[in-house]
N, C-alpha and C. Protein backbone atom coordinates (compact mmCIF):
# COMPACT_ATOMS: atom_id res chain seq x y z
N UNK A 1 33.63 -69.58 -58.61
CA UNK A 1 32.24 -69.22 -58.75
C UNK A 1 31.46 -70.45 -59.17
N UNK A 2 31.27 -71.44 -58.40
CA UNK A 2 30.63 -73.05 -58.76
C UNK A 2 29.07 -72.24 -59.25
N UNK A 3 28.23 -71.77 -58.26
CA UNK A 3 27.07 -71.33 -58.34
C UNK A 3 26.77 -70.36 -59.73
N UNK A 4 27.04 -70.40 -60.74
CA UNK A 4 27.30 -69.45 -61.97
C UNK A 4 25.73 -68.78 -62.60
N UNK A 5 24.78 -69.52 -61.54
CA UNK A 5 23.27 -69.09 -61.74
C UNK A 5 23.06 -67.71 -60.91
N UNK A 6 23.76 -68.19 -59.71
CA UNK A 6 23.34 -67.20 -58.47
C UNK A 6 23.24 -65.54 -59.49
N UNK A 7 22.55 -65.10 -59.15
CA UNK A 7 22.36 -63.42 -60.01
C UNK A 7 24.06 -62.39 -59.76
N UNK A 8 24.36 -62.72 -58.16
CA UNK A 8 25.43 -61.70 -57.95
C UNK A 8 26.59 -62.36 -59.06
N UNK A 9 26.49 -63.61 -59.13
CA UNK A 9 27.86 -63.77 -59.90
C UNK A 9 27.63 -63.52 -61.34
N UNK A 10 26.09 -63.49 -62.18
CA UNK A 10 26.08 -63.41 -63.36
C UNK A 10 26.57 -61.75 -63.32
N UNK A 11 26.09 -60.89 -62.47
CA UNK A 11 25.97 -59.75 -62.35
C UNK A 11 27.58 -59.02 -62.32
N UNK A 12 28.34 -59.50 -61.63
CA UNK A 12 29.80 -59.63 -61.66
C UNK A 12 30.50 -59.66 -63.25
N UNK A 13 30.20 -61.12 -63.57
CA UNK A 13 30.85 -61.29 -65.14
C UNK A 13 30.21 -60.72 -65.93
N UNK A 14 28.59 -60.07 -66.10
CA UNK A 14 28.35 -59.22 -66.88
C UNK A 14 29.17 -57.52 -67.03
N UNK A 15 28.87 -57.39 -65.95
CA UNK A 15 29.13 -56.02 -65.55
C UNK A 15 30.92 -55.77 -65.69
N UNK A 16 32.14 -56.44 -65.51
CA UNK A 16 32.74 -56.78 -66.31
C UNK A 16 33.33 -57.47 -66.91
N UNK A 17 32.59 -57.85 -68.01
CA UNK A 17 32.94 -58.79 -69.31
C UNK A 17 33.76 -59.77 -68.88
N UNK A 18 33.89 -60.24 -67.93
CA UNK A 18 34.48 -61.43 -67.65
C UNK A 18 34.25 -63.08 -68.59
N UNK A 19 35.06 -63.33 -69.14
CA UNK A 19 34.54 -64.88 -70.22
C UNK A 19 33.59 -65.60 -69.34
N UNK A 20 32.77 -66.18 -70.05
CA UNK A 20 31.85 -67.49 -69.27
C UNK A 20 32.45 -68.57 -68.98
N UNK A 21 33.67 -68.72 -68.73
CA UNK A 21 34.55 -70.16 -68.32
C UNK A 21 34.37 -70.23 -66.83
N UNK A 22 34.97 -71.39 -66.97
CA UNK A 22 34.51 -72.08 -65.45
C UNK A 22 35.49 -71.38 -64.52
N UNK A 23 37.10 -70.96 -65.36
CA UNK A 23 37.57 -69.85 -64.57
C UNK A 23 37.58 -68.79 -64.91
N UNK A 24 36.73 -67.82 -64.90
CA UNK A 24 37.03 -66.60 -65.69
C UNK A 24 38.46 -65.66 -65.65
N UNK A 25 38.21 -65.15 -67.05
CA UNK A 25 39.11 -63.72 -66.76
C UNK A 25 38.72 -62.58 -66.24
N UNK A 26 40.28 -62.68 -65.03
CA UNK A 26 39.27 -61.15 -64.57
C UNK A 26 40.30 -59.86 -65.16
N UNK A 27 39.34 -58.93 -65.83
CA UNK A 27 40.01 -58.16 -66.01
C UNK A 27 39.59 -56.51 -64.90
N UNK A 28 40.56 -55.77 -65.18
CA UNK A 28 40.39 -54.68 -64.48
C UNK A 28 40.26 -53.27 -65.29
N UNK A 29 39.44 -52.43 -65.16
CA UNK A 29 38.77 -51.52 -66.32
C UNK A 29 38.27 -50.27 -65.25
N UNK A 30 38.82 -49.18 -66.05
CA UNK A 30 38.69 -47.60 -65.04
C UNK A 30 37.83 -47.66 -64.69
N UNK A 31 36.69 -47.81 -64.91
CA UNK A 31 35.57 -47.69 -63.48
C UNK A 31 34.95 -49.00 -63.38
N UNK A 32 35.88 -49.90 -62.73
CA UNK A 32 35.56 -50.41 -61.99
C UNK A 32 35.36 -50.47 -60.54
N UNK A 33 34.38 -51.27 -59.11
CA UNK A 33 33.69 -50.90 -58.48
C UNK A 33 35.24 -51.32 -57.31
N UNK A 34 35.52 -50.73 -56.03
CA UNK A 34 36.52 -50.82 -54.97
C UNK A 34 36.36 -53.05 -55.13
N UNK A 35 35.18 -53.07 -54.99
CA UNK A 35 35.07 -54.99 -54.79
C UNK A 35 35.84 -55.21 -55.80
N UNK A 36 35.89 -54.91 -57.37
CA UNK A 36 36.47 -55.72 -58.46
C UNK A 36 37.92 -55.05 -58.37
N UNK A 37 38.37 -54.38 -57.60
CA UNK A 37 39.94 -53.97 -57.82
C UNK A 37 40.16 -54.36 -56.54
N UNK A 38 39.65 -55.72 -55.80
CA UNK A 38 40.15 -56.02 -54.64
C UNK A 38 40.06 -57.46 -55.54
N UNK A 39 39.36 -57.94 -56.16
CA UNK A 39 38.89 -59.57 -56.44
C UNK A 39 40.56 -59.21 -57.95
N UNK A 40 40.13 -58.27 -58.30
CA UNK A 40 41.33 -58.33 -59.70
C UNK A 40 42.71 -58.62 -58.87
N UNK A 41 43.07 -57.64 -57.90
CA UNK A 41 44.45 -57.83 -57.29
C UNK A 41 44.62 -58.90 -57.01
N UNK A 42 44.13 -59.75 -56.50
CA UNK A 42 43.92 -61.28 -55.68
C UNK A 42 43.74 -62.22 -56.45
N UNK A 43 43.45 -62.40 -57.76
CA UNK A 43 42.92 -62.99 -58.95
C UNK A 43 43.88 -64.10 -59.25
N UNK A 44 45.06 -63.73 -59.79
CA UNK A 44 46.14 -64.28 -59.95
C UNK A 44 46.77 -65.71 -59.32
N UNK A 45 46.22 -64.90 -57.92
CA UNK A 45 46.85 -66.13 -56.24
C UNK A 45 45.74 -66.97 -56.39
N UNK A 46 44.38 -66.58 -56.39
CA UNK A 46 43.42 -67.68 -56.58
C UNK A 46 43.43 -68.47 -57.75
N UNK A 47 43.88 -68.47 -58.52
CA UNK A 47 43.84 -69.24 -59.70
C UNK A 47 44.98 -70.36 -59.30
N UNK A 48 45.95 -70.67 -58.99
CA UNK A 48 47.10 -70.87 -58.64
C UNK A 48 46.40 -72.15 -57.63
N UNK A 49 45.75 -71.84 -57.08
CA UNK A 49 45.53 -72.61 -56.25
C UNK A 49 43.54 -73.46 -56.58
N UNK A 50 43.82 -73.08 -57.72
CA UNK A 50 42.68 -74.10 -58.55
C UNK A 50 42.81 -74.95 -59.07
N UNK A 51 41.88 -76.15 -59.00
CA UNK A 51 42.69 -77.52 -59.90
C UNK A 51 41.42 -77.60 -60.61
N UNK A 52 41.59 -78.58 -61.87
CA UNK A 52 40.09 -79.07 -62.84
C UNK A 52 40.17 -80.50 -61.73
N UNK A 53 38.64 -80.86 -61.95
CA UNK A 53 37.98 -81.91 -61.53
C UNK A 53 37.70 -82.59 -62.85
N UNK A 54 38.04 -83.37 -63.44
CA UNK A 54 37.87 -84.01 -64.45
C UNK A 54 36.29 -84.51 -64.58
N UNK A 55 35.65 -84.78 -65.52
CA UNK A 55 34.43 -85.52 -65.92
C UNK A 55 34.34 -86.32 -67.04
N UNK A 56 34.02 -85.59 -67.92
CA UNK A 56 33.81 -86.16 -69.46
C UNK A 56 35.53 -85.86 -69.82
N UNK A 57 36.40 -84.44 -69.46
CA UNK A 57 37.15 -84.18 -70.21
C UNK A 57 37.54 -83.84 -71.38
N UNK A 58 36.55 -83.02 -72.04
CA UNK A 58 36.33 -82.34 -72.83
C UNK A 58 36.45 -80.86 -72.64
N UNK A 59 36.70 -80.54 -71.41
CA UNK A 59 37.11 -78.37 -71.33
C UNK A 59 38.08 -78.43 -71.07
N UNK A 60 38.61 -79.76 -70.36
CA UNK A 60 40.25 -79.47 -69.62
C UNK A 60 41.34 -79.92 -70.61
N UNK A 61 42.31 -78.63 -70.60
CA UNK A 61 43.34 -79.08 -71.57
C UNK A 61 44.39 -79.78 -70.93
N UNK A 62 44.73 -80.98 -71.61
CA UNK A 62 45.51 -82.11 -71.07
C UNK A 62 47.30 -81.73 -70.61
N UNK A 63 47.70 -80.77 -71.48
CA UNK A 63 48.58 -80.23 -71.06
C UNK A 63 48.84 -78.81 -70.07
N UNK A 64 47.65 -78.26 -70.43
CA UNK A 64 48.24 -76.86 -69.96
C UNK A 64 47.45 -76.26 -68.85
N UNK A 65 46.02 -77.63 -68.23
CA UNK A 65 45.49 -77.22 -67.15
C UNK A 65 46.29 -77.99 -66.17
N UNK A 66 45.92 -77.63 -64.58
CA UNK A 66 46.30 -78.54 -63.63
C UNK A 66 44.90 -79.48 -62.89
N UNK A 67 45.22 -80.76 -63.65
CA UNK A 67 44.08 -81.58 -63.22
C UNK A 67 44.73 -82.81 -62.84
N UNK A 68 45.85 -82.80 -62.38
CA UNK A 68 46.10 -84.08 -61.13
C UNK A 68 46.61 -83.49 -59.95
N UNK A 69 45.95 -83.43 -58.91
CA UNK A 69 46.44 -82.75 -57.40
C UNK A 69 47.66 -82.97 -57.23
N UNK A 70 48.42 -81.61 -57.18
CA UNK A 70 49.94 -81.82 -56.68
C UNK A 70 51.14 -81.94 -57.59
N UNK A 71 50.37 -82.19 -59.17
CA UNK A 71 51.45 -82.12 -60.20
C UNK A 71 51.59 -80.83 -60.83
N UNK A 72 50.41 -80.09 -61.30
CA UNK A 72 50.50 -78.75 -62.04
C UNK A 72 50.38 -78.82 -63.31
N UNK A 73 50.61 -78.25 -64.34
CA UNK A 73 50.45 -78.29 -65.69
C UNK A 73 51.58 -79.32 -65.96
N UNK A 74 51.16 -80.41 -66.99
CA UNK A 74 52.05 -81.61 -67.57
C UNK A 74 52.52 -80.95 -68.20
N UNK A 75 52.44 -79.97 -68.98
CA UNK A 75 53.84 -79.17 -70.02
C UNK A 75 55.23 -78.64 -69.21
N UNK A 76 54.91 -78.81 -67.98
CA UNK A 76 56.46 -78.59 -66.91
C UNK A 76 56.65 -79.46 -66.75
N UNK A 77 56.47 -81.18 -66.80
CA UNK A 77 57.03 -82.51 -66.78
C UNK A 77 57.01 -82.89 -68.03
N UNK A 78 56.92 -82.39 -69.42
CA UNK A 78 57.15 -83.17 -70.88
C UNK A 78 58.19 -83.82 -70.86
N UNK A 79 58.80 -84.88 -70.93
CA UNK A 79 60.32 -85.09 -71.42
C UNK A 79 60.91 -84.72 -73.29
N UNK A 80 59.56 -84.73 -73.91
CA UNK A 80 59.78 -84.41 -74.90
C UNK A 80 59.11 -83.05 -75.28
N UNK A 81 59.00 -82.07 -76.41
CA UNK A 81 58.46 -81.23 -76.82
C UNK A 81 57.03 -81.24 -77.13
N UNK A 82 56.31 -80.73 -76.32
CA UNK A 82 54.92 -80.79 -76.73
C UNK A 82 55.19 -79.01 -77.42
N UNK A 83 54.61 -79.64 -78.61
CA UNK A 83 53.92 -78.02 -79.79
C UNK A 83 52.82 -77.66 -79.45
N UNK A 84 52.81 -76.65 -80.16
CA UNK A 84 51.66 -76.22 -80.36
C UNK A 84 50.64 -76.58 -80.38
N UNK A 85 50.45 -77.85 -81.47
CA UNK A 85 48.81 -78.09 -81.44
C UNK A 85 48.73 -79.30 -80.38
N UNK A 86 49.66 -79.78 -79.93
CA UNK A 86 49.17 -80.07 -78.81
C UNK A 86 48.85 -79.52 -77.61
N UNK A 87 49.14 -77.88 -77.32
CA UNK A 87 48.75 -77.12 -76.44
C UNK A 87 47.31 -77.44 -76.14
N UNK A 88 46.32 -77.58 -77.21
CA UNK A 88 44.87 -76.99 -77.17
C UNK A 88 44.36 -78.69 -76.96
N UNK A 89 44.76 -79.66 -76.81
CA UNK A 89 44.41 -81.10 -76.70
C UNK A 89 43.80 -80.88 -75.39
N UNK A 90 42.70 -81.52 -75.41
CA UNK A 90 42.00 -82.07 -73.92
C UNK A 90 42.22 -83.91 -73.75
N UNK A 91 41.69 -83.29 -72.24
CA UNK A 91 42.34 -84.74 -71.26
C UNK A 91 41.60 -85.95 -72.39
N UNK A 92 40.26 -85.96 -72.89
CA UNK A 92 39.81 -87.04 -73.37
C UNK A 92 40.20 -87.37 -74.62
N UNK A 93 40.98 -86.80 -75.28
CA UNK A 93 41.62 -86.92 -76.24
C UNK A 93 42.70 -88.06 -76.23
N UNK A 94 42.89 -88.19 -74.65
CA UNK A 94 44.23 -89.33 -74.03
C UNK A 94 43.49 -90.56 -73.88
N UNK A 95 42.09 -90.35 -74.06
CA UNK A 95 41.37 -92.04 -73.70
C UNK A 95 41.18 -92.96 -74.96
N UNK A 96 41.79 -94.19 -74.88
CA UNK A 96 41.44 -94.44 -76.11
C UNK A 96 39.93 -94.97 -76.30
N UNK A 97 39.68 -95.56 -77.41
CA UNK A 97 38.76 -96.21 -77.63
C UNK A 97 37.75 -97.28 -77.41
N UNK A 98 38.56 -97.97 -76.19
CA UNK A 98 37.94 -98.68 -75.16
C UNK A 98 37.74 -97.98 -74.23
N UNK A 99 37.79 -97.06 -74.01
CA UNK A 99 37.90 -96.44 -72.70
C UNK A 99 38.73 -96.20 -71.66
N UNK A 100 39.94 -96.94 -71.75
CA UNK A 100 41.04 -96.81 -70.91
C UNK A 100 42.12 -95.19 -71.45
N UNK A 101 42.68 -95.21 -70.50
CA UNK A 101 44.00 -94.14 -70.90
C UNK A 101 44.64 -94.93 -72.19
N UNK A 102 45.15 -94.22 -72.97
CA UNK A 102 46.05 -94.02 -74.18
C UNK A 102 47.74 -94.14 -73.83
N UNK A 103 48.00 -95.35 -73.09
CA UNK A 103 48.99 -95.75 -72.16
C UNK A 103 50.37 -95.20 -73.41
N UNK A 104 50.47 -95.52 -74.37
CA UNK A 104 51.88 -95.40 -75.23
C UNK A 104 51.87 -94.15 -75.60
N UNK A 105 50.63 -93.64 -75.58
CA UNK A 105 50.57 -91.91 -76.24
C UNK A 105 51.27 -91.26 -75.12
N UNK A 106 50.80 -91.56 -74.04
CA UNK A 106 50.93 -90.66 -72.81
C UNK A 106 52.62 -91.10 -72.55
N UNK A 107 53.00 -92.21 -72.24
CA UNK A 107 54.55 -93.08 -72.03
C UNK A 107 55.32 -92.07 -72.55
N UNK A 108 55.30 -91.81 -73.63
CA UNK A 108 55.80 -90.84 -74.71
C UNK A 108 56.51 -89.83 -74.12
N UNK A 109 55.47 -89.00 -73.50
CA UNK A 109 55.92 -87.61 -73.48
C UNK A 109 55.88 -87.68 -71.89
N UNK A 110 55.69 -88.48 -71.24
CA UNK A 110 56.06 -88.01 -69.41
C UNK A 110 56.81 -89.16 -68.98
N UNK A 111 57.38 -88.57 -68.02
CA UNK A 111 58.27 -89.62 -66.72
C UNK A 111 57.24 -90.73 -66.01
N UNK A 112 58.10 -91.71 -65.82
CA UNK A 112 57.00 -93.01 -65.52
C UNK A 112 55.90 -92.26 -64.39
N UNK A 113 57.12 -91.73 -63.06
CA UNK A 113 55.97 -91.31 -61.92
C UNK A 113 55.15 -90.56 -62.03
N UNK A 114 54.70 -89.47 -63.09
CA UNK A 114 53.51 -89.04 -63.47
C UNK A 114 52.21 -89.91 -64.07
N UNK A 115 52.84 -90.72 -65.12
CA UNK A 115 52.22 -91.54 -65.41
C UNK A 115 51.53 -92.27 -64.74
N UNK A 116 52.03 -93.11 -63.84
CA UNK A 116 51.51 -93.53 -62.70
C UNK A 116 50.25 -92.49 -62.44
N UNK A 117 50.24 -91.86 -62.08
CA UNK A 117 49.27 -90.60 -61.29
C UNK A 117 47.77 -91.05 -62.05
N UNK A 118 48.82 -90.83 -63.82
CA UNK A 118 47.21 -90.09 -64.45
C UNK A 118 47.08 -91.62 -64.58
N UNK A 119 47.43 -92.65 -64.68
CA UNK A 119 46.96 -93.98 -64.61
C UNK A 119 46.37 -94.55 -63.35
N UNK A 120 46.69 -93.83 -62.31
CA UNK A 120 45.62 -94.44 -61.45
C UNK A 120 44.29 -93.64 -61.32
N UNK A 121 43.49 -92.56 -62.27
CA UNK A 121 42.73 -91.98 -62.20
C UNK A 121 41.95 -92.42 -63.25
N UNK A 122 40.39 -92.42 -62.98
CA UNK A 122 39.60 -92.81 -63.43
C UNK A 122 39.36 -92.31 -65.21
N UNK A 123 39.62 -93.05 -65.59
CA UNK A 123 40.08 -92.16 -67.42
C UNK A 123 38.49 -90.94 -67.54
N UNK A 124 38.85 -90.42 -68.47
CA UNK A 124 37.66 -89.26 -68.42
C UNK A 124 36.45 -89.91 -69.28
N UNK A 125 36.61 -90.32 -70.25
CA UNK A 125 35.78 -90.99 -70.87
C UNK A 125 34.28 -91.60 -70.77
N UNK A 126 34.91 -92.21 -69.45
CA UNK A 126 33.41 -92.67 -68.50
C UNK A 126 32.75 -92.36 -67.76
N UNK A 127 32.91 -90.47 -67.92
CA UNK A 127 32.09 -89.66 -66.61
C UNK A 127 30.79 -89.55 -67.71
N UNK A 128 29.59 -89.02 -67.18
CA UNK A 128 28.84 -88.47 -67.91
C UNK A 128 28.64 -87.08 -67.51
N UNK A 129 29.28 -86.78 -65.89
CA UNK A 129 29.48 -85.16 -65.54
C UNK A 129 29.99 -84.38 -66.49
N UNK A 130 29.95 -82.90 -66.01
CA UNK A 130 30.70 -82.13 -66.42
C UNK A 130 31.97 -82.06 -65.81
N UNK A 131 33.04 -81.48 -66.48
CA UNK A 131 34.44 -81.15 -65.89
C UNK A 131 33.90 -80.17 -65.02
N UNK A 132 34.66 -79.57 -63.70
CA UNK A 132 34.35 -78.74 -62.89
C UNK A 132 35.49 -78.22 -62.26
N UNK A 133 35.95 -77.38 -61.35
CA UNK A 133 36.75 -76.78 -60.86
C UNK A 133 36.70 -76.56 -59.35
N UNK A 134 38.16 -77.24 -58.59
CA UNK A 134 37.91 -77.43 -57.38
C UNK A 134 39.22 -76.42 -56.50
N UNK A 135 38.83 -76.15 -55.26
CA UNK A 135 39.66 -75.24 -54.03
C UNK A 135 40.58 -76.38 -53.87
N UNK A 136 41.88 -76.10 -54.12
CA UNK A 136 43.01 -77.02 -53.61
C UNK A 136 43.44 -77.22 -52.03
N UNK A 137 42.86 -76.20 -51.18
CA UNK A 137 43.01 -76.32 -49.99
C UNK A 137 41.69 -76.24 -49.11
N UNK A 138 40.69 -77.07 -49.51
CA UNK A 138 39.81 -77.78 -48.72
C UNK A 138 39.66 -79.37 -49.37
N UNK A 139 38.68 -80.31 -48.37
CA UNK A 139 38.67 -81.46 -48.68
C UNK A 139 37.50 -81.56 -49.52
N UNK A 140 36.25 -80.74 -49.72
CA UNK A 140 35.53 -81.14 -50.56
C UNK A 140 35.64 -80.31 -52.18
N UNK A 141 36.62 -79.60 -51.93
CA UNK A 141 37.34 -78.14 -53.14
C UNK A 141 36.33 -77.32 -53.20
N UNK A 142 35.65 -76.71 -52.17
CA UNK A 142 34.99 -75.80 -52.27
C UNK A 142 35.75 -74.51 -51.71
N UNK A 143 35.93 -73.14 -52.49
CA UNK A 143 36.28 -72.20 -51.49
C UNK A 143 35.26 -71.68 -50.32
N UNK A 144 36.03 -71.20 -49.55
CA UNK A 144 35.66 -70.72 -48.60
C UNK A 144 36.68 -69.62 -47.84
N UNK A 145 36.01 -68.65 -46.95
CA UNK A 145 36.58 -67.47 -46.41
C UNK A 145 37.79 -68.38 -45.49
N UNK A 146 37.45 -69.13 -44.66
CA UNK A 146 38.12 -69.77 -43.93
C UNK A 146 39.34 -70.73 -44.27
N UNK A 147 38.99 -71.40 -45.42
CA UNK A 147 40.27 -72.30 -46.69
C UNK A 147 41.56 -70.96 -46.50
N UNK A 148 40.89 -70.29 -46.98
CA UNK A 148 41.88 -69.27 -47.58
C UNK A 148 42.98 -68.79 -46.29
N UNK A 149 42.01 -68.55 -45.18
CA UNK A 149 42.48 -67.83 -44.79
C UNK A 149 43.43 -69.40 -43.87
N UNK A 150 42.95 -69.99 -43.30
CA UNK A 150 43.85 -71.25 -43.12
C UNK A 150 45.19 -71.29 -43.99
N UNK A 151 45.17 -71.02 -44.87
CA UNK A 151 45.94 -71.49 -46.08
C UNK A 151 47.10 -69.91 -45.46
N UNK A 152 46.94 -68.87 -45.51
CA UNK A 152 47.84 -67.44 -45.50
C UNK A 152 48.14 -68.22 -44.01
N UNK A 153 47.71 -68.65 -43.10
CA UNK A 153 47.90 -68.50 -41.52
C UNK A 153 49.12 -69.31 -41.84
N UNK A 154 48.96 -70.77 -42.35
CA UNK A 154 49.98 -71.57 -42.38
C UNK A 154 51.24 -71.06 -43.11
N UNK A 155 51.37 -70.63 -44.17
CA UNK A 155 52.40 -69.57 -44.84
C UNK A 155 53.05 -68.52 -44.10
N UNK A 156 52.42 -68.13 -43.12
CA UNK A 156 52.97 -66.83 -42.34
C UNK A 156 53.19 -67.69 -40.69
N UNK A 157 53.15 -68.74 -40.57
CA UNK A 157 53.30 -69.69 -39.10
C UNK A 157 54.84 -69.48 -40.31
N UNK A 158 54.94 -70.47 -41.28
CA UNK A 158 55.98 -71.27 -41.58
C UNK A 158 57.51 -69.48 -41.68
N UNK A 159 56.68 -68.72 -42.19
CA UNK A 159 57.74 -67.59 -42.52
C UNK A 159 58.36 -67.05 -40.89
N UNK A 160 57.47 -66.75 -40.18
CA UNK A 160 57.53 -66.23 -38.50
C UNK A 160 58.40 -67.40 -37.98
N UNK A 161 58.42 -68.81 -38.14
CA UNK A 161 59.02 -69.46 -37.36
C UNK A 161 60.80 -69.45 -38.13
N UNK A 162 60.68 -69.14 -39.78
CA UNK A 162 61.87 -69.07 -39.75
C UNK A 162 62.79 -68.09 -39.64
N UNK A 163 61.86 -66.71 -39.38
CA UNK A 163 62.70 -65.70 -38.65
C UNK A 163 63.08 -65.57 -37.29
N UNK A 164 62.41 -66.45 -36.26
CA UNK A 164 62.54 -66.68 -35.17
C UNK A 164 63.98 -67.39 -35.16
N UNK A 165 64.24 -68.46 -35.92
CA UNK A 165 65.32 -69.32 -36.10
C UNK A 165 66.57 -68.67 -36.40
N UNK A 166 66.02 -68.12 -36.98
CA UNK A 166 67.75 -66.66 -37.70
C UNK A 166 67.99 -65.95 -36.72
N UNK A 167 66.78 -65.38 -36.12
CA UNK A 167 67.10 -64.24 -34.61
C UNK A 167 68.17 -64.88 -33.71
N UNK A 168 67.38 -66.49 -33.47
CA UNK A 168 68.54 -67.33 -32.82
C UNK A 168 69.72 -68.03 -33.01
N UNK A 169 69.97 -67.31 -34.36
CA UNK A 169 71.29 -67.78 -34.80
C UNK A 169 71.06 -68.84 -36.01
N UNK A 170 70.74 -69.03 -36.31
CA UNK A 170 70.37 -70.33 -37.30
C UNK A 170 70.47 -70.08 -38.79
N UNK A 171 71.59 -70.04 -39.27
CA UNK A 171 72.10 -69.21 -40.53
C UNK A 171 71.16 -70.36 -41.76
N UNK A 172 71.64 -71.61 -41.57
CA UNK A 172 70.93 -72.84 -41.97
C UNK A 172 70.10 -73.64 -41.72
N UNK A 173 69.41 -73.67 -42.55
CA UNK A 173 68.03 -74.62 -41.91
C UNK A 173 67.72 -75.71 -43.09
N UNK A 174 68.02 -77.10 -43.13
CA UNK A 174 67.99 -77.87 -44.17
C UNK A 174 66.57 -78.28 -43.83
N UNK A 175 65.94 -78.05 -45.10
CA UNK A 175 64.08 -78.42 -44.84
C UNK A 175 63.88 -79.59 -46.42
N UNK A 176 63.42 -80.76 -45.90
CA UNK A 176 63.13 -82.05 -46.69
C UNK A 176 61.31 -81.54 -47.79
N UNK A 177 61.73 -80.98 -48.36
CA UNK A 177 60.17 -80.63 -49.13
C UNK A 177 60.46 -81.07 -50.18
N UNK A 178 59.44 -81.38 -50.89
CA UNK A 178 59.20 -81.62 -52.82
C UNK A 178 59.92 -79.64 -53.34
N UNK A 179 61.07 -79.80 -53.93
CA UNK A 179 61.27 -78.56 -54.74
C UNK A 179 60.01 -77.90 -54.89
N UNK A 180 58.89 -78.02 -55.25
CA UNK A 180 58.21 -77.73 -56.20
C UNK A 180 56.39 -77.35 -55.88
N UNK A 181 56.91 -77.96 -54.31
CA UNK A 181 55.71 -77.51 -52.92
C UNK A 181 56.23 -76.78 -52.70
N UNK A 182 57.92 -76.30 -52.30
CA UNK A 182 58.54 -75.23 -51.98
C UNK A 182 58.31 -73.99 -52.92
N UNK A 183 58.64 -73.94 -53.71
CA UNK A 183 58.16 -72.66 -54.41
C UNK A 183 56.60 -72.11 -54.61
N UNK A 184 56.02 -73.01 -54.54
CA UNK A 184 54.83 -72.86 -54.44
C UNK A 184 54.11 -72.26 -53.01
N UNK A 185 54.69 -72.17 -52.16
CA UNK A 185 54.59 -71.52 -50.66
C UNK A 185 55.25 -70.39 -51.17
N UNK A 186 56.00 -70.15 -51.75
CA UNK A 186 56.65 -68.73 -51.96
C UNK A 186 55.91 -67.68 -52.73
């Protein structure tokens, strides 16, 4: 919901109590309208496929949002124990005081090749934007009817072709993916 002025969407999160975050909660409540027990069922899958757009870095939590394309929440790559109060840490919390990333803070607790990632990204520090929230399967991260539905077509090409393969005998099929793109199609 980028447009959070437009009336239908205030009208939406009013009507039910949905939080004012950039992603809301959706909850589902007995009389609610056939639209919100179609957007609640579906809720879940769309989130999943939301990333933060970093800015200032001040809403996005450094561990427990997904704000580098393709990695997911850094608390599934910790090598060490992130607690509790580091749950609630945001990304700008990692910049130091010049403005660069917080290179030994961060070293710490992730594997070099992540590191890499959030080191080649522009530290948050020096946006004057807001953080924002982008569609993982378009190029400008905007949703759209068509993203989406692109997105199910390719999932159901990839499932149809591997039942086609079994029909023809094909007990095994060795497929070269990132673990972790793989489950994520599932």
């Amino acid at each position: 919901m980028k447009n959070r002025d437009d009336l239908w969407v205030k009208a939406l999160l009013t009507k039910y109590k949905s939080k004012n975050d950039l992603i809301p909660t959706i909850k589902k409540n007995q009389s609610c309208s056939n639209t919100w027990k179609g957007i609640w069922s579906v809720w879940s899958n769309i989130e999943k496929e939301i990333y933060w757009n970093v800015g200032r870095g001040d809403k996005v939590l450094f561990w427990n949002d997904d704000w580098i394309r393709g990695v997911g929440k850094l608390k599934d790559w910790a090598i060490s124990n992130v607690d509790d109060m580091k749950d609630h840490e945001k990304v700008a919390e990692y910049v130091a005081e010049n403005g660069e990333w917080d290179r030994g803070r961060i070293m710490d607790c992730l594997p070099r090749h992540i590191c890499d990632k959030i080191f080649a990204m522009y530290p948050s520090g020096r946006h004057r934007r807001e953080d924002g929230i982008a569609w993982k399967w378009s190029n400008d991260g905007c949703f759209s009817i068509t993203s989406a539905y692109d997105i199910r077509a390719e999932i159901w090409g990839f499932i149809s072709g591997m039942e086609v393969a079994n029909e023809r005998g094909f007990s095994k099929i060795w497929m070269e993916m990132d673990s972790r793109a793989a489950l994520d199609l599932m």
